[in-house]
N, C-alpha and C. Protein backbone atom coordinates (compact mmCIF):
# COMPACT_ATOMS: atom_id res chain seq x y z
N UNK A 1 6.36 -32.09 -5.13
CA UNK A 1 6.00 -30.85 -4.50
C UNK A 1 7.25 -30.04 -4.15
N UNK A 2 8.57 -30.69 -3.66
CA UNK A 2 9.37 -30.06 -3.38
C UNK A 2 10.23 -29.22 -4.43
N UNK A 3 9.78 -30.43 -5.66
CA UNK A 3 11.03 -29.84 -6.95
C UNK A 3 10.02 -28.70 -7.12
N UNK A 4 8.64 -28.34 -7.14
CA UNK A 4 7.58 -27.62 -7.83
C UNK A 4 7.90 -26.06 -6.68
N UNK A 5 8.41 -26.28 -5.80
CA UNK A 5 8.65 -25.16 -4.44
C UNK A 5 10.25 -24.73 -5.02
N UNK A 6 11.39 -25.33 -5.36
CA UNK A 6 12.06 -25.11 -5.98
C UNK A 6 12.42 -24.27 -6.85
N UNK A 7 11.56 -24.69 -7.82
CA UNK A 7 11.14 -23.99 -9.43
C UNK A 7 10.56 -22.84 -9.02
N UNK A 8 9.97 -22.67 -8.18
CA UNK A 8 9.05 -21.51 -8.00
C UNK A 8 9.81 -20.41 -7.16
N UNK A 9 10.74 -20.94 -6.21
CA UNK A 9 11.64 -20.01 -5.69
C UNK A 9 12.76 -19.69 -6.62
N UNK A 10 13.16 -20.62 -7.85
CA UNK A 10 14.20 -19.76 -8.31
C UNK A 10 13.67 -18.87 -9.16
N UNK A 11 12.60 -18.77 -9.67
CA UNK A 11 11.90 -17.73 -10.40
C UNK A 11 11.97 -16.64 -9.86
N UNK A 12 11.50 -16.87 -8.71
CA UNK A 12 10.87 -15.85 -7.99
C UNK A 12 12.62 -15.01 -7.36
N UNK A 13 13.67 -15.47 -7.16
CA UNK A 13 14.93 -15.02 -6.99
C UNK A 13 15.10 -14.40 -8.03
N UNK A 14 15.19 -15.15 -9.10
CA UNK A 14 15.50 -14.49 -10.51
C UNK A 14 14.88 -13.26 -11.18
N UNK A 15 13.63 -12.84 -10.55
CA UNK A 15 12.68 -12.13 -10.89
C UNK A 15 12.82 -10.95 -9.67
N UNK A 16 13.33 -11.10 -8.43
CA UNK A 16 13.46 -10.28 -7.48
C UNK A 16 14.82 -9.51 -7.17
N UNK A 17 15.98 -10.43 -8.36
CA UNK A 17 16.94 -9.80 -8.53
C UNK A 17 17.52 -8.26 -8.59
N UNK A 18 18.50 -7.84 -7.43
CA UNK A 18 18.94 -5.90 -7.90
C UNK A 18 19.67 -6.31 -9.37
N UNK A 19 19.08 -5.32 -10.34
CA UNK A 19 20.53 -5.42 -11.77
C UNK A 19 20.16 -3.40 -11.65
N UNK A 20 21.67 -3.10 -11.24
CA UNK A 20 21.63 -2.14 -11.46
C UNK A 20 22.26 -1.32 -13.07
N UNK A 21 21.90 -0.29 -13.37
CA UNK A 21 21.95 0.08 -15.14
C UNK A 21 23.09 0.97 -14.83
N UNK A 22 24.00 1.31 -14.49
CA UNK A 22 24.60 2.26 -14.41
C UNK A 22 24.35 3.57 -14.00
N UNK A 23 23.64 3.27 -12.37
CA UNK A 23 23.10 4.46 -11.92
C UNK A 23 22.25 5.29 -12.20
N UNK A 24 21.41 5.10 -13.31
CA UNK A 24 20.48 5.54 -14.13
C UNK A 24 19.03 5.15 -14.13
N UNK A 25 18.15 5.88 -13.44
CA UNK A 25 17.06 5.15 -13.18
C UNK A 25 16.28 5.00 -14.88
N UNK A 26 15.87 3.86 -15.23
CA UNK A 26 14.82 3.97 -16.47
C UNK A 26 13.85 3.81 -16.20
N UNK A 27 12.62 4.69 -17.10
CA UNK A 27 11.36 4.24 -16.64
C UNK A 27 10.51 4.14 -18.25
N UNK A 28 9.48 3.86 -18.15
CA UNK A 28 8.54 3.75 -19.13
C UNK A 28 7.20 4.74 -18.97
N UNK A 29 6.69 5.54 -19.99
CA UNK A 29 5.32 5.60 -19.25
C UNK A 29 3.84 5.07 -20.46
N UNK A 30 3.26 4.58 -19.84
CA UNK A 30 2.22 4.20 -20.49
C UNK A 30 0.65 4.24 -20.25
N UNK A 31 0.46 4.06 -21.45
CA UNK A 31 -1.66 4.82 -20.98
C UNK A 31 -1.89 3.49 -20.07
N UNK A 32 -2.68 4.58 -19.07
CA UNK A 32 -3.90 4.24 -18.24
C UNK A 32 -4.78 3.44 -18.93
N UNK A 33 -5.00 1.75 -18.67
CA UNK A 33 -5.90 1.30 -19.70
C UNK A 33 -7.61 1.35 -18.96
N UNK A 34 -7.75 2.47 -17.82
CA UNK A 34 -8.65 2.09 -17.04
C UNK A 34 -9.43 3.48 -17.48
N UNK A 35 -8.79 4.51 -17.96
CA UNK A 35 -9.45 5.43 -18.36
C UNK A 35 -10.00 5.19 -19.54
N UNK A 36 -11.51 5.78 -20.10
CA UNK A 36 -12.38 5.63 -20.86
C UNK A 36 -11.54 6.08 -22.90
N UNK A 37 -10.87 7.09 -22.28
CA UNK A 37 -10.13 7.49 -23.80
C UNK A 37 -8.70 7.55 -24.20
N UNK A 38 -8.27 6.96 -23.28
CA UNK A 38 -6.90 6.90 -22.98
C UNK A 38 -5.96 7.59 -23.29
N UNK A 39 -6.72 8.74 -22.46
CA UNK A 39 -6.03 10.08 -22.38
C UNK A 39 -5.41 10.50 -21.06
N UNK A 40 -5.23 9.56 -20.30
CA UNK A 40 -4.67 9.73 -18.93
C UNK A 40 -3.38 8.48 -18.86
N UNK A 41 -2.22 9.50 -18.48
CA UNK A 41 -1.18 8.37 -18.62
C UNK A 41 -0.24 8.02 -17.15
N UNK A 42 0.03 7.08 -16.81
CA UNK A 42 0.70 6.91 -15.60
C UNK A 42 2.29 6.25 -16.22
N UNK A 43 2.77 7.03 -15.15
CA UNK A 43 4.17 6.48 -15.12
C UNK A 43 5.23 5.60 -14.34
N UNK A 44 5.74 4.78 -14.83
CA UNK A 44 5.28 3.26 -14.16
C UNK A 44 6.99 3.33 -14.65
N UNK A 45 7.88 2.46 -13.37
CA UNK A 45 9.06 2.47 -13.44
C UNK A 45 9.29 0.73 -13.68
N UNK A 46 10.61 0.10 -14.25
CA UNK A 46 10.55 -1.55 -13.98
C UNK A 46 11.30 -1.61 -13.22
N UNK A 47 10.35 -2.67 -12.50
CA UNK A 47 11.49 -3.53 -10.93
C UNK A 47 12.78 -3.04 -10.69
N UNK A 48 13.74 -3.58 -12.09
CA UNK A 48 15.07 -3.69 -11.53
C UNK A 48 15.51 -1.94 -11.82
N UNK A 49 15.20 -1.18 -12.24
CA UNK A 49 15.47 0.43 -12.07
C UNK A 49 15.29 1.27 -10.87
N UNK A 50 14.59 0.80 -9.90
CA UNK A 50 13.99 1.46 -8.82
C UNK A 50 15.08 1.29 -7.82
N UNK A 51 15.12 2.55 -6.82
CA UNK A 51 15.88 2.24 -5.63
C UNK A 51 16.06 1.71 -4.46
N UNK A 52 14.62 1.40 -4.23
CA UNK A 52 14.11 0.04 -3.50
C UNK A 52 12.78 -0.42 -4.04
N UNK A 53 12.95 -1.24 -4.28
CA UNK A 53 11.74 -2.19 -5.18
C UNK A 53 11.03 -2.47 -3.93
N UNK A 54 9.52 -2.65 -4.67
CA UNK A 54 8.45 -3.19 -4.34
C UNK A 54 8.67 -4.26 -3.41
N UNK A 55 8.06 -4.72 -2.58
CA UNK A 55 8.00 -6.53 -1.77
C UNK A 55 6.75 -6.74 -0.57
N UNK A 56 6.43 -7.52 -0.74
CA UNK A 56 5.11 -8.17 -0.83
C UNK A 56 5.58 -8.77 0.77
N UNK A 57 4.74 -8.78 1.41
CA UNK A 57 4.57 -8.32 2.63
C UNK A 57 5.02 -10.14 2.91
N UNK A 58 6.18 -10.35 4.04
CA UNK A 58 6.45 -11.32 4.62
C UNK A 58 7.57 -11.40 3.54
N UNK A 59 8.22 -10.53 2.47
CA UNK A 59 8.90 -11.30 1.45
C UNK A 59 8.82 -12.09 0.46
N UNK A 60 9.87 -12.65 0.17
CA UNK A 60 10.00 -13.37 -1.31
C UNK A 60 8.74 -15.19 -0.66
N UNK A 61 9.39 -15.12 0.54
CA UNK A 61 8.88 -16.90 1.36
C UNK A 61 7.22 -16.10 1.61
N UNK A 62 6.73 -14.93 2.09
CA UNK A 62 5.73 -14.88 1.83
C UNK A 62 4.48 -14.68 0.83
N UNK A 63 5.22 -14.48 -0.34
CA UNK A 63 4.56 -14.39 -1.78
C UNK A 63 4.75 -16.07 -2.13
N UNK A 64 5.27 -16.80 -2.05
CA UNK A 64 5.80 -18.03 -2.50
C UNK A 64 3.99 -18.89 -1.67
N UNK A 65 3.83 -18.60 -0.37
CA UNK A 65 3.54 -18.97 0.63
C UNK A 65 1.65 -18.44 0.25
N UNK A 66 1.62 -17.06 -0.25
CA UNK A 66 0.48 -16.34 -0.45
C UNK A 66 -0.34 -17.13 -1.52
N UNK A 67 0.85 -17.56 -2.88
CA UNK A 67 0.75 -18.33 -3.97
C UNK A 67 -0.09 -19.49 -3.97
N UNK A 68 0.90 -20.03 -3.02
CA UNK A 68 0.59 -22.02 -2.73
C UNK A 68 -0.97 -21.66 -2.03
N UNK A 69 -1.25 -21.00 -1.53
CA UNK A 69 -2.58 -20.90 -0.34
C UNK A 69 -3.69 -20.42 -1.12
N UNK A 70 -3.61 -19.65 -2.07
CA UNK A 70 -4.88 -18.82 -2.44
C UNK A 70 -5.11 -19.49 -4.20
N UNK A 71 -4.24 -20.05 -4.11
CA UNK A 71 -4.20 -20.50 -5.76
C UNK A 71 -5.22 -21.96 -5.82
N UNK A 72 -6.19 -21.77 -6.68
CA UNK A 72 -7.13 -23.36 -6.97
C UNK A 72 -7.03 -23.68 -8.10
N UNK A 73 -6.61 -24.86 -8.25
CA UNK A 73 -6.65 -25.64 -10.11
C UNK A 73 -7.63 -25.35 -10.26
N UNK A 74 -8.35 -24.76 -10.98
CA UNK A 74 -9.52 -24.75 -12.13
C UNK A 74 -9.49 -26.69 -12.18
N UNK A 75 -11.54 -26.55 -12.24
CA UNK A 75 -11.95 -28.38 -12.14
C UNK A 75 -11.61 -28.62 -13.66
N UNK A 76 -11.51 -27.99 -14.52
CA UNK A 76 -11.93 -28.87 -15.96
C UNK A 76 -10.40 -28.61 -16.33
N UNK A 77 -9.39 -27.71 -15.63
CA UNK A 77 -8.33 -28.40 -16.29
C UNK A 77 -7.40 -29.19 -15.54
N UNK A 78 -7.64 -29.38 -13.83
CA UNK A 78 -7.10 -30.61 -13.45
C UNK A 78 -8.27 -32.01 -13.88
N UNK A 79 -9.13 -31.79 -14.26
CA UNK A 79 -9.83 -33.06 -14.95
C UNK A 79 -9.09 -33.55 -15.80
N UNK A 80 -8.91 -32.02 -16.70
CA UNK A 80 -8.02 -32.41 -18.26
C UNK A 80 -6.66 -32.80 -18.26
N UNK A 81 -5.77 -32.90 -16.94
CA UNK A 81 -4.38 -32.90 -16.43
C UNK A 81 -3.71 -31.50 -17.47
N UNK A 82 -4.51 -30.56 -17.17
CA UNK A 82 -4.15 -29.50 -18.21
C UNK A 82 -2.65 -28.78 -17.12
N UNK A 83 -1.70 -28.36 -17.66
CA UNK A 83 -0.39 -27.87 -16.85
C UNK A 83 -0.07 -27.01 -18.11
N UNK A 84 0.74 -26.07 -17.02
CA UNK A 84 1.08 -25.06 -17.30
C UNK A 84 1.54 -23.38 -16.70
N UNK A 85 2.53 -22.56 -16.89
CA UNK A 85 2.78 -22.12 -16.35
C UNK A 85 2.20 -19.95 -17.25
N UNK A 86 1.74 -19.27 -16.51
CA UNK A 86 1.14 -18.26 -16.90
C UNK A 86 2.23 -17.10 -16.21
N UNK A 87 2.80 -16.22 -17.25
CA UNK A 87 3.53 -14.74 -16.49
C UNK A 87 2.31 -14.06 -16.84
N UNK A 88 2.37 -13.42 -15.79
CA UNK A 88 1.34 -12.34 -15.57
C UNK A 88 2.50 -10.84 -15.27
N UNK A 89 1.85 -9.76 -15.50
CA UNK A 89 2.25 -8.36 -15.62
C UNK A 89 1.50 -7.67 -14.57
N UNK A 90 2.05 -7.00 -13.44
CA UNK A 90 1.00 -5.61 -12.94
C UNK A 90 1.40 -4.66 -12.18
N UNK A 91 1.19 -3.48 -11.78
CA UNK A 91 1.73 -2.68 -11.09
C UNK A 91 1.29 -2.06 -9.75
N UNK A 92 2.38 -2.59 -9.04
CA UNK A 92 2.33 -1.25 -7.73
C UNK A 92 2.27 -0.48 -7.28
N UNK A 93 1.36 0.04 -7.41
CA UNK A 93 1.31 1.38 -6.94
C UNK A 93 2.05 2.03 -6.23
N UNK A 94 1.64 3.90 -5.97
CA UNK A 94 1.98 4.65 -4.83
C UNK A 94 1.93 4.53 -3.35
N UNK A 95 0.59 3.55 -3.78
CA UNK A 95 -0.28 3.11 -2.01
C UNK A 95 -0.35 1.80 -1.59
N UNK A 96 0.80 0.81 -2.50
CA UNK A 96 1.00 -0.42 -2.58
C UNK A 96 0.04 -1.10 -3.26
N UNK A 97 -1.03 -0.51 -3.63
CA UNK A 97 -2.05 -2.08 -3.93
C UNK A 97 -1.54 -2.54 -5.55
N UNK A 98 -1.93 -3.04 -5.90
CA UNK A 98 -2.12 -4.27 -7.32
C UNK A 98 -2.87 -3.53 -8.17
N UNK A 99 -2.55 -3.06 -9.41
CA UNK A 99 -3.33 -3.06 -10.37
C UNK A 99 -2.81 -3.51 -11.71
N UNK A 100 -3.82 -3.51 -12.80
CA UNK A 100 -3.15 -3.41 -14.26
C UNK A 100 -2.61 -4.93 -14.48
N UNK A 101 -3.13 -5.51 -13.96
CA UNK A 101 -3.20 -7.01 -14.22
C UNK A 101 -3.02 -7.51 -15.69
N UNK A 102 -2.13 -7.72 -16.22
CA UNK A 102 -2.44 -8.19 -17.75
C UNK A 102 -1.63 -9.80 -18.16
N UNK A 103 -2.07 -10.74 -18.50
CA UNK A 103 -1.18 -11.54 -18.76
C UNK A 103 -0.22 -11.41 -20.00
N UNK A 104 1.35 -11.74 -20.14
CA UNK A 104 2.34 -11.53 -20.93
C UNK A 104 2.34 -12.96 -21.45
N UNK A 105 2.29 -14.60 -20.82
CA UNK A 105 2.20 -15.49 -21.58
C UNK A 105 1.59 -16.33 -21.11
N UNK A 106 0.56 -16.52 -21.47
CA UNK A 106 -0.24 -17.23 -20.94
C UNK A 106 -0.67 -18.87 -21.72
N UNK A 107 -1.29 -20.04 -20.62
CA UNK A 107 -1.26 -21.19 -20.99
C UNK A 107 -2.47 -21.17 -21.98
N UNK A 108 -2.71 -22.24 -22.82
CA UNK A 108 -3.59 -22.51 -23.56
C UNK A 108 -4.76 -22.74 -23.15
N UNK A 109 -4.96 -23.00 -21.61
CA UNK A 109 -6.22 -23.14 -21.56
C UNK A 109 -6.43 -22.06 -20.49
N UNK A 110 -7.51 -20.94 -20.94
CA UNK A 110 -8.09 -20.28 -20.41
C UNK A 110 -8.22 -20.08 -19.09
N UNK A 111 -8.74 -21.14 -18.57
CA UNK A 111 -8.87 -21.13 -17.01
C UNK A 111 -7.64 -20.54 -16.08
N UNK A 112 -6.92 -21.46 -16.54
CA UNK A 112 -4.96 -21.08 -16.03
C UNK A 112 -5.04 -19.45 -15.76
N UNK A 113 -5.59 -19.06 -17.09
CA UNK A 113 -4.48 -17.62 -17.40
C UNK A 113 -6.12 -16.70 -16.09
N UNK A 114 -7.38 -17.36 -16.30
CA UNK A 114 -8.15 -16.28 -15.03
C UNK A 114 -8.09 -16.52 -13.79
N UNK A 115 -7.20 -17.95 -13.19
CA UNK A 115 -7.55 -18.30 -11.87
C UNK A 115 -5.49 -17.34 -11.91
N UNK A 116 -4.47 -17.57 -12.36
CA UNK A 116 -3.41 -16.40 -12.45
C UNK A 116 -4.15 -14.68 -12.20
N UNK A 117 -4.66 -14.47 -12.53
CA UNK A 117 -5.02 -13.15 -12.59
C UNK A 117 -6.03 -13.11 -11.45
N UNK A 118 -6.84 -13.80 -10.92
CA UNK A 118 -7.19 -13.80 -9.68
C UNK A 118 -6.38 -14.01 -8.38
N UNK A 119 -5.74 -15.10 -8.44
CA UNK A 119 -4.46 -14.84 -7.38
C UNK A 119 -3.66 -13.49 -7.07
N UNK A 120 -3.44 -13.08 -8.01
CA UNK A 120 -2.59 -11.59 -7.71
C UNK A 120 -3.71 -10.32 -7.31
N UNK A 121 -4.70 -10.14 -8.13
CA UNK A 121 -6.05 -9.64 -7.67
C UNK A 121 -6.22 -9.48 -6.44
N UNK A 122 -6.28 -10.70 -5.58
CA UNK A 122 -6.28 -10.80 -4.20
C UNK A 122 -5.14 -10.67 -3.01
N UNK A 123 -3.50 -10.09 -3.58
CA UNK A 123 -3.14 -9.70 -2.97
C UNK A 123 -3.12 -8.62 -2.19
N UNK A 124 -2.61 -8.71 -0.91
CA UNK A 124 -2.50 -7.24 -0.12
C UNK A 124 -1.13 -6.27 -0.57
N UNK A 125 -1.79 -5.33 -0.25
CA UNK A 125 -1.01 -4.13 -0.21
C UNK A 125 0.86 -4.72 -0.24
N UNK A 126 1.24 -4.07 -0.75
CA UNK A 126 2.89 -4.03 -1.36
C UNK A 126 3.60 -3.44 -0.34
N UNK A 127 4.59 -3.35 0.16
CA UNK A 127 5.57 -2.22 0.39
C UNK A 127 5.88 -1.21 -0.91
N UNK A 128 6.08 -0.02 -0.87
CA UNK A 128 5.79 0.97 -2.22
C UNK A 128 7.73 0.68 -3.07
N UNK A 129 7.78 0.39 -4.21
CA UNK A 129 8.57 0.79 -4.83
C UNK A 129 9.24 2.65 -4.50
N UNK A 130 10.42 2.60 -4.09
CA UNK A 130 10.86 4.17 -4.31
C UNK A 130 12.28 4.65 -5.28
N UNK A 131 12.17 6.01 -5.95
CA UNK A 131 13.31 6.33 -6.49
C UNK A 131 13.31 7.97 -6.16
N UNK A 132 14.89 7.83 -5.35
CA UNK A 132 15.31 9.24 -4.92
C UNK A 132 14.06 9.49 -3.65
N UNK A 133 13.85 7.93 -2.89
CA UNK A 133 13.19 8.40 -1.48
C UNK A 133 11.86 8.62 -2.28
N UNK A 134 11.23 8.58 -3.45
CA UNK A 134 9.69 8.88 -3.71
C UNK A 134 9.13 8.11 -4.02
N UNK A 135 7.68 7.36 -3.00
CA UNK A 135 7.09 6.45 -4.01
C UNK A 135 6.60 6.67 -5.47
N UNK A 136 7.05 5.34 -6.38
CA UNK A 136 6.54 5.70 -7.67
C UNK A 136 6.00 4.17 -7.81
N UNK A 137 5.44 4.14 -8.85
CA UNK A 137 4.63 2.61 -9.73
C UNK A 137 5.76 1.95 -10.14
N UNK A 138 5.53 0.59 -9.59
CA UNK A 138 7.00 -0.08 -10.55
C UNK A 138 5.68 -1.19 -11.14
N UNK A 139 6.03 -1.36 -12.00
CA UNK A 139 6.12 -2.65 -12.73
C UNK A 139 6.43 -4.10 -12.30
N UNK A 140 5.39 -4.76 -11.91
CA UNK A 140 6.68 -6.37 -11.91
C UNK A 140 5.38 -7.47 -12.83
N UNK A 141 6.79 -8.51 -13.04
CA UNK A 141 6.26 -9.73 -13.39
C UNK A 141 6.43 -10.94 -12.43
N UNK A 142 5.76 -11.71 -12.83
CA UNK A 142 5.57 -12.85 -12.11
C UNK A 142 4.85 -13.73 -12.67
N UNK A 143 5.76 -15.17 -12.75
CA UNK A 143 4.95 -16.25 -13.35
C UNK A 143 4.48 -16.79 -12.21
N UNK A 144 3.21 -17.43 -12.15
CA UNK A 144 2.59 -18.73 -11.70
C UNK A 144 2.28 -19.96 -12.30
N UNK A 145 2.61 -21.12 -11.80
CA UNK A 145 2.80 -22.30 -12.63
C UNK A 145 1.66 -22.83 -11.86
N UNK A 146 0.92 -24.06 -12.73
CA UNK A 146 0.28 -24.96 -12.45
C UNK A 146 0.33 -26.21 -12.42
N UNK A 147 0.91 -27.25 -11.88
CA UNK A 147 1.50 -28.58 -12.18
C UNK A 147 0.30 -29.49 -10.86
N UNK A 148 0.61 -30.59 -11.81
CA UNK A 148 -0.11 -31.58 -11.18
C UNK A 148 0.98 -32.51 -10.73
């Protein structure tokens, strides 16, 4: 359990890391996959571009903490000793909440990659990503692992 708290905090360091680009904010923008014709586009900045990033209320020890608590093995794949670790994708909004949930690599067995996407689902509200003092959408990733 301790090496598994470990692993999960250096991710989560590694993933919460400032890399600044040379003063240059970059952003991406991409369709709205929630609109019907995907003709509505939001513009969505990544983590490490922003001038104060996103963070999840209590911090890095309270996302770590949010994780361990709300997260349930799926029965048929701790039956199956099924393991594995799922990055998931989603964005922060203007108003902090969670959306746009998508998994980037997900484990082989199914369950993993919907009880991942339910955990983050159920987080609260963000502190807002800002650039130049304005909230904008950042982007983050985040793996969740499953080990027995």
């Amino acid at each position: 359990m301790v090496k598994f708290l470990r692993m999960t905090c250096l991710w989560l360091v590694t993933l919460l890391t400032v890399a600044t680009a040379s003063g240059q904010v970059q952003h991406v923008t991409t369709v709205d996959p929630l609109s019907p014709n995907h003709r509505s586009y939001m513009e969505v900045y990544e983590f490490d571009y922003v001038d104060v990033q996103p963070q999840f209320p209590g911090g890095e020890r309270g996302l770590i903490n949010f994780i361990n608590e709300t997260r349930e093995y799926p029965y048929y794949a701790y039956k199956n000793k099924v393991q594995g670790r799922v990055l998931c994708s989603f964005i922060i909004g203007t108003d902090g909440k969670v959306s746009n949930i998508t998994v980037i690599r997900g484990s082989h067995d199914e369950s993993l990659n919907r009880e991942a996407i339910r955990v983050i689902s159920e987080m609260p509200r963000w502190t807002v990503g800002k650039v130049r003092n304005h909230p904008v959408n950042v982007r983050v990733v985040l793996p969740i692992s499953f080990r027995l």
